[in-house]
Protein backbone atom coordinates (compact mmCIF):
# COMPACT_ATOMS: atom_id res chain seq x y z
CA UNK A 1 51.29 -48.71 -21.89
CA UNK A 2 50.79 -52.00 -20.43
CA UNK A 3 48.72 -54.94 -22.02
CA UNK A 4 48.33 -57.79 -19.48
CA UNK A 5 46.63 -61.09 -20.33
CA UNK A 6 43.87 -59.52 -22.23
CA UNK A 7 41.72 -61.86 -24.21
CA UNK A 8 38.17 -60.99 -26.18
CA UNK A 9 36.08 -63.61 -27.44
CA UNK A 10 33.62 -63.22 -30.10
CA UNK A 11 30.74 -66.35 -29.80
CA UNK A 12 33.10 -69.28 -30.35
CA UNK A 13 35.96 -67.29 -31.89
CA UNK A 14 38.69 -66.60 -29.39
CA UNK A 15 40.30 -63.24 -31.30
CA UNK A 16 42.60 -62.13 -28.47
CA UNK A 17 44.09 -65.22 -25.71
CA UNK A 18 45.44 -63.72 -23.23
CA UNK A 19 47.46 -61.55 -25.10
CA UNK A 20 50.53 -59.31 -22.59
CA UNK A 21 52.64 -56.83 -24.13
CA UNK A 22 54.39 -53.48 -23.32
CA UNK A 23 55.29 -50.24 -25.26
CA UNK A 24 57.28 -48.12 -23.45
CA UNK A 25 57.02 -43.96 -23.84
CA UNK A 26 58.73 -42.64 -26.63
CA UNK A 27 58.94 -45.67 -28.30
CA UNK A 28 57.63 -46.62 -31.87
CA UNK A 29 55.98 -50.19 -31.44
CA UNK A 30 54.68 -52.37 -34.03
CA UNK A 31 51.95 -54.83 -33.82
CA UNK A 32 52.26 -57.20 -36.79
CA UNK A 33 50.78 -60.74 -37.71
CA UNK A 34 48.63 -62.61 -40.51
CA UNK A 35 45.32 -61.13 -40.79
CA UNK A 36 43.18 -62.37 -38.35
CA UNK A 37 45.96 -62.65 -35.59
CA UNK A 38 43.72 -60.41 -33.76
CA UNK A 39 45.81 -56.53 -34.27
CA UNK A 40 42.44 -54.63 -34.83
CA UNK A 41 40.76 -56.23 -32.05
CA UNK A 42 43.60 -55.05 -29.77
CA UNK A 43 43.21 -51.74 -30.73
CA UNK A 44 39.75 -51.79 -30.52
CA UNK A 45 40.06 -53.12 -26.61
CA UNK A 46 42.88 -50.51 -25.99
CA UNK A 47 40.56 -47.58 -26.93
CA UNK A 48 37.35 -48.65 -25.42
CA UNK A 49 35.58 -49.55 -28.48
CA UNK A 50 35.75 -53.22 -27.27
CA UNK A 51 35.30 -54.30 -23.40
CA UNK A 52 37.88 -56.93 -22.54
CA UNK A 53 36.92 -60.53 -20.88
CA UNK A 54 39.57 -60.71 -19.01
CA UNK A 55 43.21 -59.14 -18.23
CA UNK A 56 43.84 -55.17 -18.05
CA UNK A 57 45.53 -51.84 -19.89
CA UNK A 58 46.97 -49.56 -18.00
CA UNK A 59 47.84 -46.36 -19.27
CA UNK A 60 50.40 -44.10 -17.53
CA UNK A 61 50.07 -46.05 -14.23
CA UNK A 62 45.79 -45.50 -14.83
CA UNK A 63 43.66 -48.35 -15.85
CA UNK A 64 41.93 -47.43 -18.64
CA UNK A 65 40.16 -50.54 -19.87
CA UNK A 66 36.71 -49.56 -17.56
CA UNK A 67 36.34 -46.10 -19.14
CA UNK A 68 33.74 -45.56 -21.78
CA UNK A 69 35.29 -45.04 -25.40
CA UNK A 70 34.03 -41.70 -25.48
CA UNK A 71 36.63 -40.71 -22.56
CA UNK A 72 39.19 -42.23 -23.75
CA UNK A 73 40.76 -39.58 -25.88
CA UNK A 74 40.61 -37.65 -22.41
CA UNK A 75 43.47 -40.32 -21.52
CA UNK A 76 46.02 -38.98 -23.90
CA UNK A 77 44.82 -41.92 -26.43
CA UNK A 78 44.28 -41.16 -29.95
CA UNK A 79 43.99 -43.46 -33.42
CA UNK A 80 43.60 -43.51 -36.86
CA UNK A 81 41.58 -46.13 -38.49
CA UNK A 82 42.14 -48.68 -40.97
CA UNK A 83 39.65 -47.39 -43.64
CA UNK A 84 39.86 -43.63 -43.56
CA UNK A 85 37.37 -41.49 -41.56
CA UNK A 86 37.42 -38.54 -42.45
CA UNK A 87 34.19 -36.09 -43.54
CA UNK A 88 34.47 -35.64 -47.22
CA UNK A 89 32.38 -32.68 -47.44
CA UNK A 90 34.01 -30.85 -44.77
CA UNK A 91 36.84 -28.92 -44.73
CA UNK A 92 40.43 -29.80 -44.15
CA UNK A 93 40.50 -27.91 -41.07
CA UNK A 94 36.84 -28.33 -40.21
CA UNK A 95 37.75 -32.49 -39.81
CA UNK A 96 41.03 -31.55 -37.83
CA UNK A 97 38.90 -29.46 -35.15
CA UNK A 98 36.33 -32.41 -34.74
CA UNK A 99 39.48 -34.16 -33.04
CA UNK A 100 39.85 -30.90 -30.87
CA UNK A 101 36.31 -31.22 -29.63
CA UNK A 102 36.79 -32.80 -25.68
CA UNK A 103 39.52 -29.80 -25.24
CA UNK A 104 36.63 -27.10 -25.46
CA UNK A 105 35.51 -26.36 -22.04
CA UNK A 106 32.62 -23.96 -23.14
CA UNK A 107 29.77 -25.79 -22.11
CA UNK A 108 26.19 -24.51 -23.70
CA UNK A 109 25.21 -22.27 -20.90
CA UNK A 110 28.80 -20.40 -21.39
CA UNK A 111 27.92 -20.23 -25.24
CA UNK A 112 24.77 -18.34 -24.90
CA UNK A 113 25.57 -16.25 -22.13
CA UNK A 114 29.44 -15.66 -22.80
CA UNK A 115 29.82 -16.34 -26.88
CA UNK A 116 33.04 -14.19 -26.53
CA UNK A 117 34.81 -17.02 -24.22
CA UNK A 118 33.67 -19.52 -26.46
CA UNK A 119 34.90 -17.57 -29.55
CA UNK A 120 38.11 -17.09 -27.98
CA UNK A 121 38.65 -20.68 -26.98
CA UNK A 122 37.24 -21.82 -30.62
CA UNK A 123 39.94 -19.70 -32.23
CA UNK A 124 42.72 -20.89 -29.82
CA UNK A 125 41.80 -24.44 -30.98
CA UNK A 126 41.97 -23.39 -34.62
CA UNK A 127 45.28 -21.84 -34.62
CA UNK A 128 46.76 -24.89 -33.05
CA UNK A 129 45.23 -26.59 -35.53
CA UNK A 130 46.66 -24.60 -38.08
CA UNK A 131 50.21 -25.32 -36.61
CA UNK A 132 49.30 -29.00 -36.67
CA UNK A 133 48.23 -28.88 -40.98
CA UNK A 134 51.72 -26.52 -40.87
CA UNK A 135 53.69 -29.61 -39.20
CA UNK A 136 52.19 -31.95 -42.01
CA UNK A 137 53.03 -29.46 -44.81
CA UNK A 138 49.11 -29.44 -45.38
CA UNK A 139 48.64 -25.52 -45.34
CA UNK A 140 47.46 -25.01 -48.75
CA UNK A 141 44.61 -27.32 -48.39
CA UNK A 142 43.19 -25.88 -45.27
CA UNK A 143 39.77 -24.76 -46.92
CA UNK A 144 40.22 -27.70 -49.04
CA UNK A 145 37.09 -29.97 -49.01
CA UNK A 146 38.48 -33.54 -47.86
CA UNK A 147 36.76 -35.37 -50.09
CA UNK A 148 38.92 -33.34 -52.90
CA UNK A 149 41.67 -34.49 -52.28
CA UNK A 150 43.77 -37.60 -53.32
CA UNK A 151 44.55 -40.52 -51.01
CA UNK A 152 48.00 -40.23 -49.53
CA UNK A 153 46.72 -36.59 -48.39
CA UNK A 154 43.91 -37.87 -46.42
CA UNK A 155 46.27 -40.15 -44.67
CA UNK A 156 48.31 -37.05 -43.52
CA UNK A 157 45.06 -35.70 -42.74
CA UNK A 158 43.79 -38.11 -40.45
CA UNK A 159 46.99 -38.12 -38.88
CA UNK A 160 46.54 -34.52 -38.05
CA UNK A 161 43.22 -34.57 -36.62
CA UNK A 162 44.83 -37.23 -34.41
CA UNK A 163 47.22 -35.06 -33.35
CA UNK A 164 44.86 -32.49 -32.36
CA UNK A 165 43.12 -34.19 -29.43
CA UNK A 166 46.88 -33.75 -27.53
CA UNK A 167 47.83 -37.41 -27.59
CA UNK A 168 50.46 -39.03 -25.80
CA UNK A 169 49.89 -42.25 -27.18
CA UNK A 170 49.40 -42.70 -30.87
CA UNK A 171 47.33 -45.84 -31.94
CA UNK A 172 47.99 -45.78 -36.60
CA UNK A 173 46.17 -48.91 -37.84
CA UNK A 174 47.56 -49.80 -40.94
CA UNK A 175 49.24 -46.17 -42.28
CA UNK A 176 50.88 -47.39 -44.91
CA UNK A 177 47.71 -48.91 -47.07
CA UNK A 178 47.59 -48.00 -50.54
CA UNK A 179 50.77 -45.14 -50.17
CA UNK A 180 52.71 -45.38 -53.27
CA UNK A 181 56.79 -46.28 -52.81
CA UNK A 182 57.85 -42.65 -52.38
CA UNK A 183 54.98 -41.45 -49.88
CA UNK A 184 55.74 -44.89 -47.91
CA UNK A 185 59.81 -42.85 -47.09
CA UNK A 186 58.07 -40.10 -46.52
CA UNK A 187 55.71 -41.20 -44.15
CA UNK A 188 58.60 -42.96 -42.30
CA UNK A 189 60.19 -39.51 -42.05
CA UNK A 190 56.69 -37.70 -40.82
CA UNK A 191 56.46 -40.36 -38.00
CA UNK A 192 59.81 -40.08 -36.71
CA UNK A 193 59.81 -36.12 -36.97
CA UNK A 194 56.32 -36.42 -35.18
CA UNK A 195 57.45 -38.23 -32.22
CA UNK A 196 59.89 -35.56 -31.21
CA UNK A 197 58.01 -32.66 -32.46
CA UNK A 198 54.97 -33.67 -29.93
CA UNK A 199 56.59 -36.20 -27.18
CA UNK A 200 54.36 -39.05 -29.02
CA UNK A 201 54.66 -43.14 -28.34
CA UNK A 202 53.46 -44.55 -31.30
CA UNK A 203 51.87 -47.91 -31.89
CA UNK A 204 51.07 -49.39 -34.93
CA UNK A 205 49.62 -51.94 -37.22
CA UNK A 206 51.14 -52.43 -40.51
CA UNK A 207 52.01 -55.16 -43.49
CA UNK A 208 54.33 -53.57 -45.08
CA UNK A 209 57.25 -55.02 -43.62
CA UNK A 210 59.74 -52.79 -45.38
CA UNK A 211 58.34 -50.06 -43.30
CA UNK A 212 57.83 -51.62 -40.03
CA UNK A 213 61.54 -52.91 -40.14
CA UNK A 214 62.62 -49.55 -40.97
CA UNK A 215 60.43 -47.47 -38.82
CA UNK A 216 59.67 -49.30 -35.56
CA UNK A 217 62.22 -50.06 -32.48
CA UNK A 218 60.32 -53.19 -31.03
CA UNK A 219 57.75 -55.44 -32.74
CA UNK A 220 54.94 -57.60 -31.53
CA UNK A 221 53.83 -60.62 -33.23
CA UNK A 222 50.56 -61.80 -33.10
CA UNK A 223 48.86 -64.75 -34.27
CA UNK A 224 45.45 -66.23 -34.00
CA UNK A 225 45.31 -64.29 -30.91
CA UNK A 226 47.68 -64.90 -29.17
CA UNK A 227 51.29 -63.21 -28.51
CA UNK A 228 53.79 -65.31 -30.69
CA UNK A 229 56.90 -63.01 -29.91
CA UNK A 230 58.32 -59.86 -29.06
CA UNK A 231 61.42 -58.02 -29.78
CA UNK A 232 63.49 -55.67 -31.77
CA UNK A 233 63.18 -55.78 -35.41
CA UNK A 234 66.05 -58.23 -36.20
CA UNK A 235 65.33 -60.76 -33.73
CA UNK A 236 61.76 -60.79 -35.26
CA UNK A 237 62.87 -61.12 -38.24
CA UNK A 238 65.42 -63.83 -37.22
CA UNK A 239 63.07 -65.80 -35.56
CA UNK A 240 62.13 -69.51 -36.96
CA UNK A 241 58.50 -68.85 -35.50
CA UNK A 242 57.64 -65.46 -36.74
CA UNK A 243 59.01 -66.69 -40.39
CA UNK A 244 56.82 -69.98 -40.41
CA UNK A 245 53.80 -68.50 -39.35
CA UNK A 246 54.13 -64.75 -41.03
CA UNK A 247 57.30 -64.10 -42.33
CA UNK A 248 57.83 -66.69 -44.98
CA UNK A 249 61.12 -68.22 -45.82
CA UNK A 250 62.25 -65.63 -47.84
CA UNK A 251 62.06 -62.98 -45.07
């Protein structure tokens, strides 16, 4: 994916300044800064939820900062969100499916004259569902209402309806948030087992700098909007810049 010279302005608040980046395929990006540096709003622009005032994204060689949000996951482009959104009275599997929904072809003609095609095609899209909650090691809470279930398991969750839509290009915003120590190693693990297991890039926002050092092959700093530096994870965190303006001295 490449980010050139985007910028977004919000009245007289200029949250993203021209902003240029790139995340190669395969690779596990994060996009760290101080909170307001501008993270979510790049996110936002990348998946169509935001329209950009200037500069581009270009997604696999296809400009994808013109198309509506709702085509988006069409792209090969799917998120999770900072705050989780899941449907607590739903099912486990029930939420992963809603991420499934652009791959059903059955339109509502073929429903009411061919319900068999559409039955096939629905159960299709539930198996490989099912292989997605068996990936996670979320098979026993399948029929599981969502809203049952504790925190760190809606994260995995969320993850999986994700995966469901066939992404190429994994947007996490903030994964970590409120894991306890030992789900934060696992969660390492799950990503990096992940991105093999289904050819994945992965971008993604996080504090938790433990984690990003650990997890991520190339950072990107931002701050108040703009792109303060770019590397791999040592050079970040060796760099006097980064540690006045985010780091700290003690990083």
């Amino acid at each position: 994916m490449n980010v050139e010279a985007v910028s977004k302005r919000f009245g007289g608040v200029q949250a993203l300044a021209g902003v240029s980046c790139r995340v190669r395929k395969g690779e596990i990006c994060g996009l760290i800064g101080p909170n307001g540096a501008g993270k979510t709003t790049l996110f936002n622009c990348i998946t169509g939820v935001l329209s950009l005032d200037g500069g581009t994204i270009h997604f696999e060689g296809r400009r994808i900062d013109q198309i509506p949000a709702r085509r988006v996951i069409s792209t090969g482009i799917a998120r999770t969100f900072q705050h989780i959104g899941l449907y607590g009275a739903m099912s486990v599997l029930h939420n992963v499916l809603l991420g499934a929904h652009h791959l059903c072809g059955s339109g509502f003609v073929d429903t009411v004259l061919r319900p068999w095609r559409f039955d096939a095609e629905e159960r299709a899209l539930a198996q490989a569902c099912r292989d997605i909650l068996h990936e996670l090691e979320l098979d026993s809470v399948e029929h599981e209402r969502a809203g049952d279930l504790p925190f760190g398991t809606l994260k995995r969750v969320e993850i999986a309806r994700a995966l469901a839509s066939r992404p190429r290009l994994l947007l996490l915003d903030e994964p970590a948030a409120g894991l306890t120590h030992a789900e934060l190693r696992d969660f390492a693990r799950l990503i990096v087992r992940l991105r093999e297991r289904f050819g994945l890039t992965v971008l993604l926002v996080e504090h938790n700098m433990g984690l990003v050092m650990e997890l991520c092959e190339k950072l990107v700093v931002l701050h108040l909007g703009s792109r303060l530096a770019e590397g791999q994870p040592a050079d970040i965190r060796a760099d006097p810049a980064v540690i006045a303006a985010y780091l700290g001295e003690a990083a």
